[in-house]
N, C-alpha and C. Protein backbone atom coordinates (compact mmCIF):
# COMPACT_ATOMS: atom_id res chain seq x y z
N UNK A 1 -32.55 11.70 -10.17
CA UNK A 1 -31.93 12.86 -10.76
C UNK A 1 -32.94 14.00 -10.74
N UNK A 2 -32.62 15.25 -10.58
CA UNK A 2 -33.14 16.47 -10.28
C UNK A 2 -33.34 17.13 -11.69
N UNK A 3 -34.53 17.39 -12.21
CA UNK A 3 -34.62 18.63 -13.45
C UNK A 3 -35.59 19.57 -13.28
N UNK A 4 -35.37 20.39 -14.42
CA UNK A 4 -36.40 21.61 -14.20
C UNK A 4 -36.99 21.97 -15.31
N UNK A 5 -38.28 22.03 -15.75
CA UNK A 5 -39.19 22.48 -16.76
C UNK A 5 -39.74 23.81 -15.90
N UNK A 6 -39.32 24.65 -17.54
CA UNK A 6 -40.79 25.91 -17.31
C UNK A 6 -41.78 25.55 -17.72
N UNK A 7 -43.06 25.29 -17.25
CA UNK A 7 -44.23 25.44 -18.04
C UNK A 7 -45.38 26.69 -17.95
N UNK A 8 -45.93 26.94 -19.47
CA UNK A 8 -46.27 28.16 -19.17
C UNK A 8 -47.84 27.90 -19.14
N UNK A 9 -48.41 29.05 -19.08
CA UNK A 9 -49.29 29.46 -18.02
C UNK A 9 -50.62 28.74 -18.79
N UNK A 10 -50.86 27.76 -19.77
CA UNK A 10 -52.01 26.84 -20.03
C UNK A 10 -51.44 25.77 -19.48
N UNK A 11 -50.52 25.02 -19.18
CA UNK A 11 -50.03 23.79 -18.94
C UNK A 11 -49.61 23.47 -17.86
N UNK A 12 -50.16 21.66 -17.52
CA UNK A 12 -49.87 21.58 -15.96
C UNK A 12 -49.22 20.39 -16.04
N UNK A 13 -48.08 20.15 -14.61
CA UNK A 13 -47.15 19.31 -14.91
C UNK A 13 -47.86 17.85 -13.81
N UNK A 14 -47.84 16.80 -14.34
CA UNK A 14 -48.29 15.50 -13.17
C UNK A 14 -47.25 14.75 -12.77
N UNK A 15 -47.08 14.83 -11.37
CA UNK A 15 -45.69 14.51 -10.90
C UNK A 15 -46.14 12.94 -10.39
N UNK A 16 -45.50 11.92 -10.35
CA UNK A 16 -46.04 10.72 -9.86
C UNK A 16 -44.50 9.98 -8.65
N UNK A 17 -44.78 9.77 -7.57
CA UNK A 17 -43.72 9.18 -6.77
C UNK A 17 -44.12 7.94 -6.59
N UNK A 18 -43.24 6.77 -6.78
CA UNK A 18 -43.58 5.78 -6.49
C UNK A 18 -44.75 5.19 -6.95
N UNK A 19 -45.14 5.64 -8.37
CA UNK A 19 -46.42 4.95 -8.41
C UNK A 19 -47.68 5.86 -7.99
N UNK A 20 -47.64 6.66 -7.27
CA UNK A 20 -49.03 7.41 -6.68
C UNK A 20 -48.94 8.70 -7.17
N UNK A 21 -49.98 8.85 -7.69
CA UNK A 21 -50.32 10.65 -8.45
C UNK A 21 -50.22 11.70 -7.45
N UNK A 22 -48.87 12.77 -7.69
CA UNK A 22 -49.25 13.73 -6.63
C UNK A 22 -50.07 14.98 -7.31
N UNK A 23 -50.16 15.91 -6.22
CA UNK A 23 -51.31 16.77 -6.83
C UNK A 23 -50.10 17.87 -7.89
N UNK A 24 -51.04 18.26 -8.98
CA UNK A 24 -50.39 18.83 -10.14
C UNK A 24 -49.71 19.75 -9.98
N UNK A 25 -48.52 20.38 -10.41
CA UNK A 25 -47.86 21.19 -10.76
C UNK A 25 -48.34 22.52 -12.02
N UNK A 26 -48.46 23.65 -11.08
CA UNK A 26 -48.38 24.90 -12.04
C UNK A 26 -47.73 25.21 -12.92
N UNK A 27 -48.06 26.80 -13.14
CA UNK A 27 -46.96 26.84 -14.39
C UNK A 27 -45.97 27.67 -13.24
N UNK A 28 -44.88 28.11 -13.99
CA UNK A 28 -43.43 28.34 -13.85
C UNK A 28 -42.04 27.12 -13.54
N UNK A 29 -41.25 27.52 -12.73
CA UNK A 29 -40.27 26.76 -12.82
C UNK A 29 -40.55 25.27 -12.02
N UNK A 30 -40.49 24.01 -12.73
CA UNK A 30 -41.17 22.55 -11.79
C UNK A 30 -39.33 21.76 -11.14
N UNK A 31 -38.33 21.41 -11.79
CA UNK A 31 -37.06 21.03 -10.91
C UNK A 31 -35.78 21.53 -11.50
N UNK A 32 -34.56 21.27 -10.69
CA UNK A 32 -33.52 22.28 -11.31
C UNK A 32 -32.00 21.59 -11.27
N UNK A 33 -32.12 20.95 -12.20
CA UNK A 33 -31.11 19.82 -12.82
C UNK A 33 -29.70 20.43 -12.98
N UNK A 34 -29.72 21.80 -13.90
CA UNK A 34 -28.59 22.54 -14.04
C UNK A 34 -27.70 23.05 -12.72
N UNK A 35 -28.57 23.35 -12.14
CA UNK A 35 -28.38 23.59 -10.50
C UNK A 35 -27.50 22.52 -10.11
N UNK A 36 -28.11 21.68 -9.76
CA UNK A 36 -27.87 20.18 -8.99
C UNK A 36 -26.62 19.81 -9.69
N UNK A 37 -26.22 20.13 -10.87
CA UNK A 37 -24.75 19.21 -11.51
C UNK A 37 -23.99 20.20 -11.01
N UNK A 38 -24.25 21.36 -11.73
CA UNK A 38 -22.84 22.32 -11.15
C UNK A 38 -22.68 22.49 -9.92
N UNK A 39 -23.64 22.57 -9.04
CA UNK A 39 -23.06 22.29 -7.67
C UNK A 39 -22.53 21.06 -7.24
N UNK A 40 -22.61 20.08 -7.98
CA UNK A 40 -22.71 18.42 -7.48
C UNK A 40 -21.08 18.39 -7.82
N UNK A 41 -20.52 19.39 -9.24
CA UNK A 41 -19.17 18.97 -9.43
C UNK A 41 -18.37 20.30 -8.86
N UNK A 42 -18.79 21.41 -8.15
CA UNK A 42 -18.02 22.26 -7.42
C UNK A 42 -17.73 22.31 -5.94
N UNK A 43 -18.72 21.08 -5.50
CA UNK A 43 -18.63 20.27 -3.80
C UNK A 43 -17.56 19.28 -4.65
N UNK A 44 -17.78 18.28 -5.41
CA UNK A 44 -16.82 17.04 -5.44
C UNK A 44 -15.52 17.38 -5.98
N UNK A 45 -15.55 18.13 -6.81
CA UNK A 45 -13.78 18.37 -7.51
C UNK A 45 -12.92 18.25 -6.98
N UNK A 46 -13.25 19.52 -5.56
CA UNK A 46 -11.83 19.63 -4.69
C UNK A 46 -11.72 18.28 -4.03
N UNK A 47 -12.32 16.94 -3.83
CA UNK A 47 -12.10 16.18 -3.00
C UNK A 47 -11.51 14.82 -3.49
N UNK A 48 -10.45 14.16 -2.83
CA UNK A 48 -10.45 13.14 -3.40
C UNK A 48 -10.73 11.73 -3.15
N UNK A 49 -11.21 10.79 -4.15
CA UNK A 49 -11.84 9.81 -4.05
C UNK A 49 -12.10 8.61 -2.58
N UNK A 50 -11.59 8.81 -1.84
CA UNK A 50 -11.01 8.06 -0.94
C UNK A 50 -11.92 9.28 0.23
N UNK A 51 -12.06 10.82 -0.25
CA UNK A 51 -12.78 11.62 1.22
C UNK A 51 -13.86 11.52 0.59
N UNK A 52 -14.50 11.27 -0.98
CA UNK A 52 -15.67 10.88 -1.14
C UNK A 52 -16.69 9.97 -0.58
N UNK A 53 -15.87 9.00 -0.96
CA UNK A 53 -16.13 7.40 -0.23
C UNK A 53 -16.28 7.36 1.35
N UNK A 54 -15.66 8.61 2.07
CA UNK A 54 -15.71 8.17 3.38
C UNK A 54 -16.78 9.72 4.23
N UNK A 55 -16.77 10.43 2.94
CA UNK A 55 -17.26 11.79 4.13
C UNK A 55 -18.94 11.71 3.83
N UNK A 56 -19.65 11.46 4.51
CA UNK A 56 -21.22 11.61 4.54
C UNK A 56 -21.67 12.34 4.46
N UNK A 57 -20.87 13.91 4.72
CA UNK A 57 -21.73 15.00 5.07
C UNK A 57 -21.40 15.90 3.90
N UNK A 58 -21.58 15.25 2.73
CA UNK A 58 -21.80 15.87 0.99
C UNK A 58 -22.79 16.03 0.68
N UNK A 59 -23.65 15.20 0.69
CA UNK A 59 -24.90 14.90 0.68
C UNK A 59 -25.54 15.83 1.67
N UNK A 60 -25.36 16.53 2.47
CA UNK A 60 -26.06 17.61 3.27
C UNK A 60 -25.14 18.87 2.69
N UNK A 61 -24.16 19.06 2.41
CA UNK A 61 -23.75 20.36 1.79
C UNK A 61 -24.34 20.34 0.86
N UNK A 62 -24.38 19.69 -0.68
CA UNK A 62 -24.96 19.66 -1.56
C UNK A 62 -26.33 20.43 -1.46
N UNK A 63 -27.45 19.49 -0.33
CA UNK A 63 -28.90 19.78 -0.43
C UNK A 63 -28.75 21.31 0.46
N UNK A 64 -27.85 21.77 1.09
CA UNK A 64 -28.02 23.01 1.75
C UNK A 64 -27.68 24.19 0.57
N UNK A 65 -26.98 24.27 -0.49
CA UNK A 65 -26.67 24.90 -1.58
C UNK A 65 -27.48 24.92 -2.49
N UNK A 66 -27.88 23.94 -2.62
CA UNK A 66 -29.06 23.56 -4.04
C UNK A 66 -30.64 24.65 -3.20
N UNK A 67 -30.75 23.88 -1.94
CA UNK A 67 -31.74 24.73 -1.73
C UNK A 67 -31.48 26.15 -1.42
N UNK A 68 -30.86 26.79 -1.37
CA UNK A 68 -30.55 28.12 -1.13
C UNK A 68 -31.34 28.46 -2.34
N UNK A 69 -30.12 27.95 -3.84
CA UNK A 69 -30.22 28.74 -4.62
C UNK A 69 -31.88 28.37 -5.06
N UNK A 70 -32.58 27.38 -4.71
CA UNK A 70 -34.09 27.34 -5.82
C UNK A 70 -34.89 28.31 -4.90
N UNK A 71 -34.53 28.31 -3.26
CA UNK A 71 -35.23 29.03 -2.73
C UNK A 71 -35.95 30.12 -3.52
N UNK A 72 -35.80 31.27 -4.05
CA UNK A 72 -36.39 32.30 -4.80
C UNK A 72 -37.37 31.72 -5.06
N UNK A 73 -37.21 30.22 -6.19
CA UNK A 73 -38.09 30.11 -6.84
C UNK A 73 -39.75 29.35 -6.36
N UNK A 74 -39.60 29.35 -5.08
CA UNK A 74 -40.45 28.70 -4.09
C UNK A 74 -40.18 26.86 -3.73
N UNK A 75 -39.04 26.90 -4.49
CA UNK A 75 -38.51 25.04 -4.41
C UNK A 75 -38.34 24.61 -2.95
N UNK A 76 -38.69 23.84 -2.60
CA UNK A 76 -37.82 23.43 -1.12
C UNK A 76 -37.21 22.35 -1.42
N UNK A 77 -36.02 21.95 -1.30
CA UNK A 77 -35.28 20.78 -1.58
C UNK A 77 -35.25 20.02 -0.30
N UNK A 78 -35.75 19.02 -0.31
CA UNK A 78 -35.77 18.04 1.09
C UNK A 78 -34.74 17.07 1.52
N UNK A 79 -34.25 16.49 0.16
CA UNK A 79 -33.11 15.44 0.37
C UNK A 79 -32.33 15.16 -0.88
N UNK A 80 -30.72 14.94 -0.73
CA UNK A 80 -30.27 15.12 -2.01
C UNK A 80 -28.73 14.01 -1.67
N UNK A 81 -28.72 12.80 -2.20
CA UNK A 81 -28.06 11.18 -2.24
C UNK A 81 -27.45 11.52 -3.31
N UNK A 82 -26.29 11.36 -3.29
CA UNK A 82 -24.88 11.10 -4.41
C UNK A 82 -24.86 8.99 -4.44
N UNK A 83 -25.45 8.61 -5.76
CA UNK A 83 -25.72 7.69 -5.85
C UNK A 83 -24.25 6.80 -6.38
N UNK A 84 -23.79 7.96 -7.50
CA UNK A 84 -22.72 7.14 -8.65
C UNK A 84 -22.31 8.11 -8.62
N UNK A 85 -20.65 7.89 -9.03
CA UNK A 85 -19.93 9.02 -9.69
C UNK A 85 -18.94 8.27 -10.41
N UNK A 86 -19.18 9.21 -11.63
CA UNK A 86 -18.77 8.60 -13.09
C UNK A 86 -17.42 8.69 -13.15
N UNK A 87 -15.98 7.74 -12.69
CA UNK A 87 -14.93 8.55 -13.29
C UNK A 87 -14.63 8.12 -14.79
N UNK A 88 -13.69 8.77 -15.40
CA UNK A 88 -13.18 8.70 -16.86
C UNK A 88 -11.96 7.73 -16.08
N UNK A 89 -12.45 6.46 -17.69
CA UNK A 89 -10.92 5.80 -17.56
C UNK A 89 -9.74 5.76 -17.26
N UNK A 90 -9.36 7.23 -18.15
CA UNK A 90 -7.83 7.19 -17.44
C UNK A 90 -7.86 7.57 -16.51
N UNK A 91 -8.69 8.16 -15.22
CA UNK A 91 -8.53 8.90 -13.89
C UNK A 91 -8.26 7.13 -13.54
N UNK A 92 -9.71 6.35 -13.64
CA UNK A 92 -9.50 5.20 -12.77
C UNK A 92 -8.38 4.38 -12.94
N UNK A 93 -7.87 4.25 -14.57
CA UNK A 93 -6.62 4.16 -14.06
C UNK A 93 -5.19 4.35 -13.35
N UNK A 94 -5.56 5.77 -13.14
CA UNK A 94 -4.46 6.43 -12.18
C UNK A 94 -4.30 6.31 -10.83
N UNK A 95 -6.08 6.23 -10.83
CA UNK A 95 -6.18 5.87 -8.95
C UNK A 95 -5.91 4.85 -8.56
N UNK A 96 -5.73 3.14 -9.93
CA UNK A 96 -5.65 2.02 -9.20
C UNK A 96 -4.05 1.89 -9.73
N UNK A 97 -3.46 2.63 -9.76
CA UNK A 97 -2.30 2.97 -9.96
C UNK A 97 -1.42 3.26 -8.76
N UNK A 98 -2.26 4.37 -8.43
CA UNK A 98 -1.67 5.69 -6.89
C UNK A 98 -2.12 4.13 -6.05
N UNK A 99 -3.19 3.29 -5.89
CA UNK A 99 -3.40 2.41 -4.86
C UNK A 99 -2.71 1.19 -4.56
N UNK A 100 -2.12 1.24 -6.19
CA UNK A 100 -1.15 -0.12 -6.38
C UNK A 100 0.28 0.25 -5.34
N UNK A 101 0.70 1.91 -5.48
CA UNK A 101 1.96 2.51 -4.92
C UNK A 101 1.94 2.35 -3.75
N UNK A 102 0.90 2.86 -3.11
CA UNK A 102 0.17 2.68 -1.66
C UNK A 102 0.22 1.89 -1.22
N UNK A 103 -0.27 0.77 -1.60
CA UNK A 103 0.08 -0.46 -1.54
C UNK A 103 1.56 -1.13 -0.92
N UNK A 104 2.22 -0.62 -2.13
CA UNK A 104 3.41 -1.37 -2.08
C UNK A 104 4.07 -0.59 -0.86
N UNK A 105 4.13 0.80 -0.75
CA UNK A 105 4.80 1.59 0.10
C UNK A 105 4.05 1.23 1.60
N UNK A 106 3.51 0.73 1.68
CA UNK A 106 2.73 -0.29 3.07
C UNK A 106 3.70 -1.21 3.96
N UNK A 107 4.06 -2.09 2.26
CA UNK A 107 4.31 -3.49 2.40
C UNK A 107 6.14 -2.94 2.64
N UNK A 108 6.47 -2.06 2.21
CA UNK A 108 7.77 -1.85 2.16
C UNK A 108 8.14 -1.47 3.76
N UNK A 109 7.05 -0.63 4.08
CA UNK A 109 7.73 0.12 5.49
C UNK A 109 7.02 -1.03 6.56
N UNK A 110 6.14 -2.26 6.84
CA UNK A 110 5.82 -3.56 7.25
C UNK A 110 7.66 -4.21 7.14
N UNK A 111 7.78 -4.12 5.78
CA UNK A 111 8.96 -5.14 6.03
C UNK A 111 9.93 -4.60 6.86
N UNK A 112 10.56 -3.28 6.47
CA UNK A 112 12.17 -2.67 7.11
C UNK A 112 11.35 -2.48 8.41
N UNK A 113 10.15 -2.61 9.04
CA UNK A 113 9.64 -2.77 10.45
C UNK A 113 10.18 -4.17 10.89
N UNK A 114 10.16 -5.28 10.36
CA UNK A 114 10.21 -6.71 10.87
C UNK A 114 11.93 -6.50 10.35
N UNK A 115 12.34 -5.91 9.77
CA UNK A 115 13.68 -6.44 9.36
C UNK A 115 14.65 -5.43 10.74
N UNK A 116 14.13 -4.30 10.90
CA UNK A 116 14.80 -3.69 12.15
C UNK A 116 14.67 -4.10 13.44
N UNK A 117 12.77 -4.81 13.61
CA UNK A 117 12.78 -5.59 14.73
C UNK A 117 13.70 -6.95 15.01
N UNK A 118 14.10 -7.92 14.04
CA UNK A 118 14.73 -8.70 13.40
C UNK A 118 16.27 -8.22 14.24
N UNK A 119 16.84 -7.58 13.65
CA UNK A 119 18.62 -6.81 14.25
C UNK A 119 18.30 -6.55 14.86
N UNK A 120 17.08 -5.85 16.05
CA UNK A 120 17.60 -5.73 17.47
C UNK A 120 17.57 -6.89 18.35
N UNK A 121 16.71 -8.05 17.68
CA UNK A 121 16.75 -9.06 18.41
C UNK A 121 17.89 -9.97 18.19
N UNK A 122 18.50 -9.96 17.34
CA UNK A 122 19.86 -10.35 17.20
C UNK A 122 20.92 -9.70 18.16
N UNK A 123 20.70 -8.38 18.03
CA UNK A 123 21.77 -7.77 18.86
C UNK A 123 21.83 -8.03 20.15
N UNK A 124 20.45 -8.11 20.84
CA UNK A 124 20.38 -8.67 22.14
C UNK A 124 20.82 -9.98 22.41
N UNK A 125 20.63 -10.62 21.07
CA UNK A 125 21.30 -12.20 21.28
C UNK A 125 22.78 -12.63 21.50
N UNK A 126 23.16 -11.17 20.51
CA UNK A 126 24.79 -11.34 21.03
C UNK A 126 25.59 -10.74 22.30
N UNK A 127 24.16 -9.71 22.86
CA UNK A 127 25.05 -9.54 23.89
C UNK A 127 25.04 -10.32 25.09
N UNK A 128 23.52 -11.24 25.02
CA UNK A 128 23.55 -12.45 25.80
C UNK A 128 24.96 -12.94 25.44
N UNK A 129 25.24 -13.38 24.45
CA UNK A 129 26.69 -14.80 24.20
C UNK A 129 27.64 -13.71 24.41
N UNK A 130 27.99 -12.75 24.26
CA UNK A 130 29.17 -11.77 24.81
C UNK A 130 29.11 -12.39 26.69
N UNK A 131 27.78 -11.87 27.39
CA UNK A 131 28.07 -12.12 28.44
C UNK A 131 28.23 -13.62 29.26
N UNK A 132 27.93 -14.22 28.19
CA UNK A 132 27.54 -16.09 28.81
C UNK A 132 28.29 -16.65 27.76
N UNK A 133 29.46 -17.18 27.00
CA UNK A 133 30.16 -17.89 26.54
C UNK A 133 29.53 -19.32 26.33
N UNK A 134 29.18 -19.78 27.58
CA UNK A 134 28.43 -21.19 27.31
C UNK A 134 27.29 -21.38 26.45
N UNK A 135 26.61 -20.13 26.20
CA UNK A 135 25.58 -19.51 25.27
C UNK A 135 25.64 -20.39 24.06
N UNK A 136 27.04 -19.87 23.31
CA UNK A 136 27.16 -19.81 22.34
C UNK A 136 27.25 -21.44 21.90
N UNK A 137 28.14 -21.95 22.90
CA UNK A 137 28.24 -23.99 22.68
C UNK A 137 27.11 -24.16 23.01
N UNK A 138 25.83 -23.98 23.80
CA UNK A 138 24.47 -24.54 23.46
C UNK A 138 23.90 -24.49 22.06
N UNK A 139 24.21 -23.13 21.79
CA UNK A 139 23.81 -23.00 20.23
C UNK A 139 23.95 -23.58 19.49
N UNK A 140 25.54 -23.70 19.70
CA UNK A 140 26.39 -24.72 18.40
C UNK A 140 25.90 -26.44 18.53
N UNK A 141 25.65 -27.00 19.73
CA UNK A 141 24.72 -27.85 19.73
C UNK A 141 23.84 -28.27 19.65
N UNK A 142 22.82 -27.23 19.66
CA UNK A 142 21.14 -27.13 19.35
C UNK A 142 21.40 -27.38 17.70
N UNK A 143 22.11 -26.65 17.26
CA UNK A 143 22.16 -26.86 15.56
C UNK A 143 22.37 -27.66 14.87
N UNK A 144 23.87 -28.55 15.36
CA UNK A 144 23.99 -30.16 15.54
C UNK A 144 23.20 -30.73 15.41
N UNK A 145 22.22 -30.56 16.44
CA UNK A 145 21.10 -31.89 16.34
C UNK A 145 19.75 -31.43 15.56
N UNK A 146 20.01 -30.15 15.06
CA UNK A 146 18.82 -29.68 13.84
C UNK A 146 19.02 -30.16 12.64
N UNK A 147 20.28 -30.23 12.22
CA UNK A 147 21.39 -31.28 11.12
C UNK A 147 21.59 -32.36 11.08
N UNK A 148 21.19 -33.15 12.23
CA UNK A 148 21.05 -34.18 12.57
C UNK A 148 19.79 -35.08 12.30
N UNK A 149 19.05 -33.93 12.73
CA UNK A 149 17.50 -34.95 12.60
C UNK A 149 17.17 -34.50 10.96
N UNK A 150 17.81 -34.00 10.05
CA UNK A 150 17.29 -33.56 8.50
C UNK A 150 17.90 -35.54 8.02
N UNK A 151 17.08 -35.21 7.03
CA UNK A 151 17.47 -36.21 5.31
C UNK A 151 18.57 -36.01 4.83
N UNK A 152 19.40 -35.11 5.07
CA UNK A 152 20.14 -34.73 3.99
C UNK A 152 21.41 -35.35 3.90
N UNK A 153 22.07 -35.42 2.91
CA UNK A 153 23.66 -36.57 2.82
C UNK A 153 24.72 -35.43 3.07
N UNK A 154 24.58 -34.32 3.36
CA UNK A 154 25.25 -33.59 3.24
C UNK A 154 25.34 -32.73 4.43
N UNK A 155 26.27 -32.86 5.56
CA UNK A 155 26.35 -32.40 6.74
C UNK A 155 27.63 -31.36 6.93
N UNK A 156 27.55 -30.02 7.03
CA UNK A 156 28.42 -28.96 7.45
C UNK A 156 28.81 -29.07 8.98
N UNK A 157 29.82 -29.60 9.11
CA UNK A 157 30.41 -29.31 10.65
C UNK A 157 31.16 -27.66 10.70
N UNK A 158 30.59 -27.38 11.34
CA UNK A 158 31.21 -25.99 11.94
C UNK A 158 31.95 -26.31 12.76
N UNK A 159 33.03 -25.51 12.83
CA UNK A 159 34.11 -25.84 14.08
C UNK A 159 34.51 -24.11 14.09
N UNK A 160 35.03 -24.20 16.14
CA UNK A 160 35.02 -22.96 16.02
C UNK A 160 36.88 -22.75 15.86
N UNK A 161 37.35 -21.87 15.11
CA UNK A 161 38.69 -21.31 14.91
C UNK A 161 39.60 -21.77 15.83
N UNK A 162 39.24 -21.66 17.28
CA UNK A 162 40.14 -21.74 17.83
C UNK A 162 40.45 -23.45 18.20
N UNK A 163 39.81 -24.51 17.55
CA UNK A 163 39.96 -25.55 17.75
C UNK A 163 40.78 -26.25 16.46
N UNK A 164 41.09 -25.23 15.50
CA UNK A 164 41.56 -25.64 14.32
C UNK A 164 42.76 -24.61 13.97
N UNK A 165 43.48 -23.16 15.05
CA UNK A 165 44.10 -22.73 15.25
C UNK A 165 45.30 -23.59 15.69
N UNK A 166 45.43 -24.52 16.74
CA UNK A 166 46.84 -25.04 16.94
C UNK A 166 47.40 -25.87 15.67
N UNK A 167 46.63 -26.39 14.65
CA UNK A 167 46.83 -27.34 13.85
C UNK A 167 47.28 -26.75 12.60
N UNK A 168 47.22 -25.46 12.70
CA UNK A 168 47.07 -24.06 11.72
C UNK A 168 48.77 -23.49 11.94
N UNK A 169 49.17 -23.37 13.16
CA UNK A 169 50.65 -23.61 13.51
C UNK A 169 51.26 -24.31 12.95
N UNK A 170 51.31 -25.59 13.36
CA UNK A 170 52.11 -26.58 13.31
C UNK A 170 52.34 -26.88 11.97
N UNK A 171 51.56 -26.44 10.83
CA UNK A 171 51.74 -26.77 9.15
C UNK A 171 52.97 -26.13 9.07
N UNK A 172 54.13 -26.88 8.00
CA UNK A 172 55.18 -25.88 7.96
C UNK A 172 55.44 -25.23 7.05
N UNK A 173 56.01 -23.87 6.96
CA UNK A 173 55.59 -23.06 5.79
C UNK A 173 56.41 -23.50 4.49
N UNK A 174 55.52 -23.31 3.22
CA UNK A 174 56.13 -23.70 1.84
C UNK A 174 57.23 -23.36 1.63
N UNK A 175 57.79 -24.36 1.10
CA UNK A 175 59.41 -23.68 0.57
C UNK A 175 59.14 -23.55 -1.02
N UNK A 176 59.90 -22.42 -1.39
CA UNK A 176 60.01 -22.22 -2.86
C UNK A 176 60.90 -23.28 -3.36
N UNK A 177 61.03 -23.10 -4.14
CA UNK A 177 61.88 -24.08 -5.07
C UNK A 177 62.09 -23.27 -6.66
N UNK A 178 63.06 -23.35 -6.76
CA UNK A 178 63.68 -22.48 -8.04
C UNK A 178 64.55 -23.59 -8.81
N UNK A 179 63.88 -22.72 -10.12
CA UNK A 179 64.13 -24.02 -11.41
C UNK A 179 65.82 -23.79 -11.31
N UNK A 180 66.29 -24.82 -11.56
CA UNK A 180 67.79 -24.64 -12.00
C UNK A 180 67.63 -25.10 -13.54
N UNK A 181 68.92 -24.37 -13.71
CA UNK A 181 69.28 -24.16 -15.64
C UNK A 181 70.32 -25.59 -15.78
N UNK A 182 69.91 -26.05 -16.99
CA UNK A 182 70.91 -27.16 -17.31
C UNK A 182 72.14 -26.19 -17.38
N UNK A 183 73.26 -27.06 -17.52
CA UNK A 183 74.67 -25.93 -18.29
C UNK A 183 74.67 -25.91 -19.56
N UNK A 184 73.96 -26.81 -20.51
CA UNK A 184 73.92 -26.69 -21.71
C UNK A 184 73.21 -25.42 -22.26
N UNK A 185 71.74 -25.24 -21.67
CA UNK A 185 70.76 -24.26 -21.47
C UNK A 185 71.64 -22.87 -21.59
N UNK A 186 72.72 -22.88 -20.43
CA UNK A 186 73.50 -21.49 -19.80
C UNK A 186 74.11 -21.24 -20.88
N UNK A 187 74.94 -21.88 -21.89
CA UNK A 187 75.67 -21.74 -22.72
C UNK A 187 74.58 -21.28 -24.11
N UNK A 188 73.72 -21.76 -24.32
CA UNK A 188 72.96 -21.23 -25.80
C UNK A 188 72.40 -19.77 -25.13
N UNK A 189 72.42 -19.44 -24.12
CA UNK A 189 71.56 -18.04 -23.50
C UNK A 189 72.88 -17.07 -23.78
């Protein structure tokens, strides 16, 4: 982190990097902290979290601004790393919110992708059996013996209409039948 002391003109500042004494600091302005935030949150505001995370070249706007402004003061700013950035709770909850939506709106337009690829491959299937009839009795036999090779006690024969159409004729249609009245009945009415 970047700060700045004035020190005045009896007092000298000892800067140490890493452990090794550098040579002392005069008086006037020594680093410039106030600087470094307000620029640090008038580069990041406009951006959002996701162009943070991905844009590198903050960290060189930042140090090109910061040093402008210490310039006057004889500062040279050499290098300037965005380490952390602090959000407030409820932001992070909003963002893993907006990511949860994102998310889902992914998974939604993935599916109606497989579900449209899905109907055209059907459609092509029927226009195969439109043009090949025999199509369709392979099918109906392939399935047979998919029903066939299961566990189950419970077997659906499909049959197609028109093999259960002549038998559909030949039933003969219901006759009504209407109550008749005793004559005793006729007489109390």
């Amino acid at each position: 982190m970047l700060f700045f002391r004035i020190l005045r003109e009896y007092e000298r500042g000892v800067v140490f990097r890493l452990g090794r004494l550098l040579h002392p600091k005069g008086p006037g302005v020594v680093a410039t902290s106030q600087i470094a935030q307000t620029t640090l949150r008038s580069v990041l505001g406009p951006h959002t979290l996701d162009e943070l995370l991905s844009e590198r070249e903050i960290n060189a706007i930042l140090q090109g601004i910061i040093d402008e402004q210490t310039a006057p003061w004889g500062i040279k700013v050499s290098v300037v790393e965005v380490k952390d950035v602090e959000i407030p709770a409820e932001m992070q909850r909003a963002m893993v919110r907006q990511a949860e939506a994102e998310r889902e709106r992914r998974a939604k337009i993935i599916n109606a992708e497989g579900e449209y690829q899905a109907s055209e491959r059907l459609k092509d299937a029927a226009l195969v059996i439109e043009e090949h009839p025999i199509a369709l009795q392979l099918r109906y036999l392939q399935t047979l013996l998919e029903i066939g090779g299961s566990n189950s006690s419970t077997i659906i024969f499909p049959a197609p209409i028109d093999l259960i159409k002549p038998f559909l004729e030949r039933t003969p249609e219901p006759r009504t039948i209407t109550p008749s009245v005793e004559p005793e009945q006729r007489r109390a009415a």
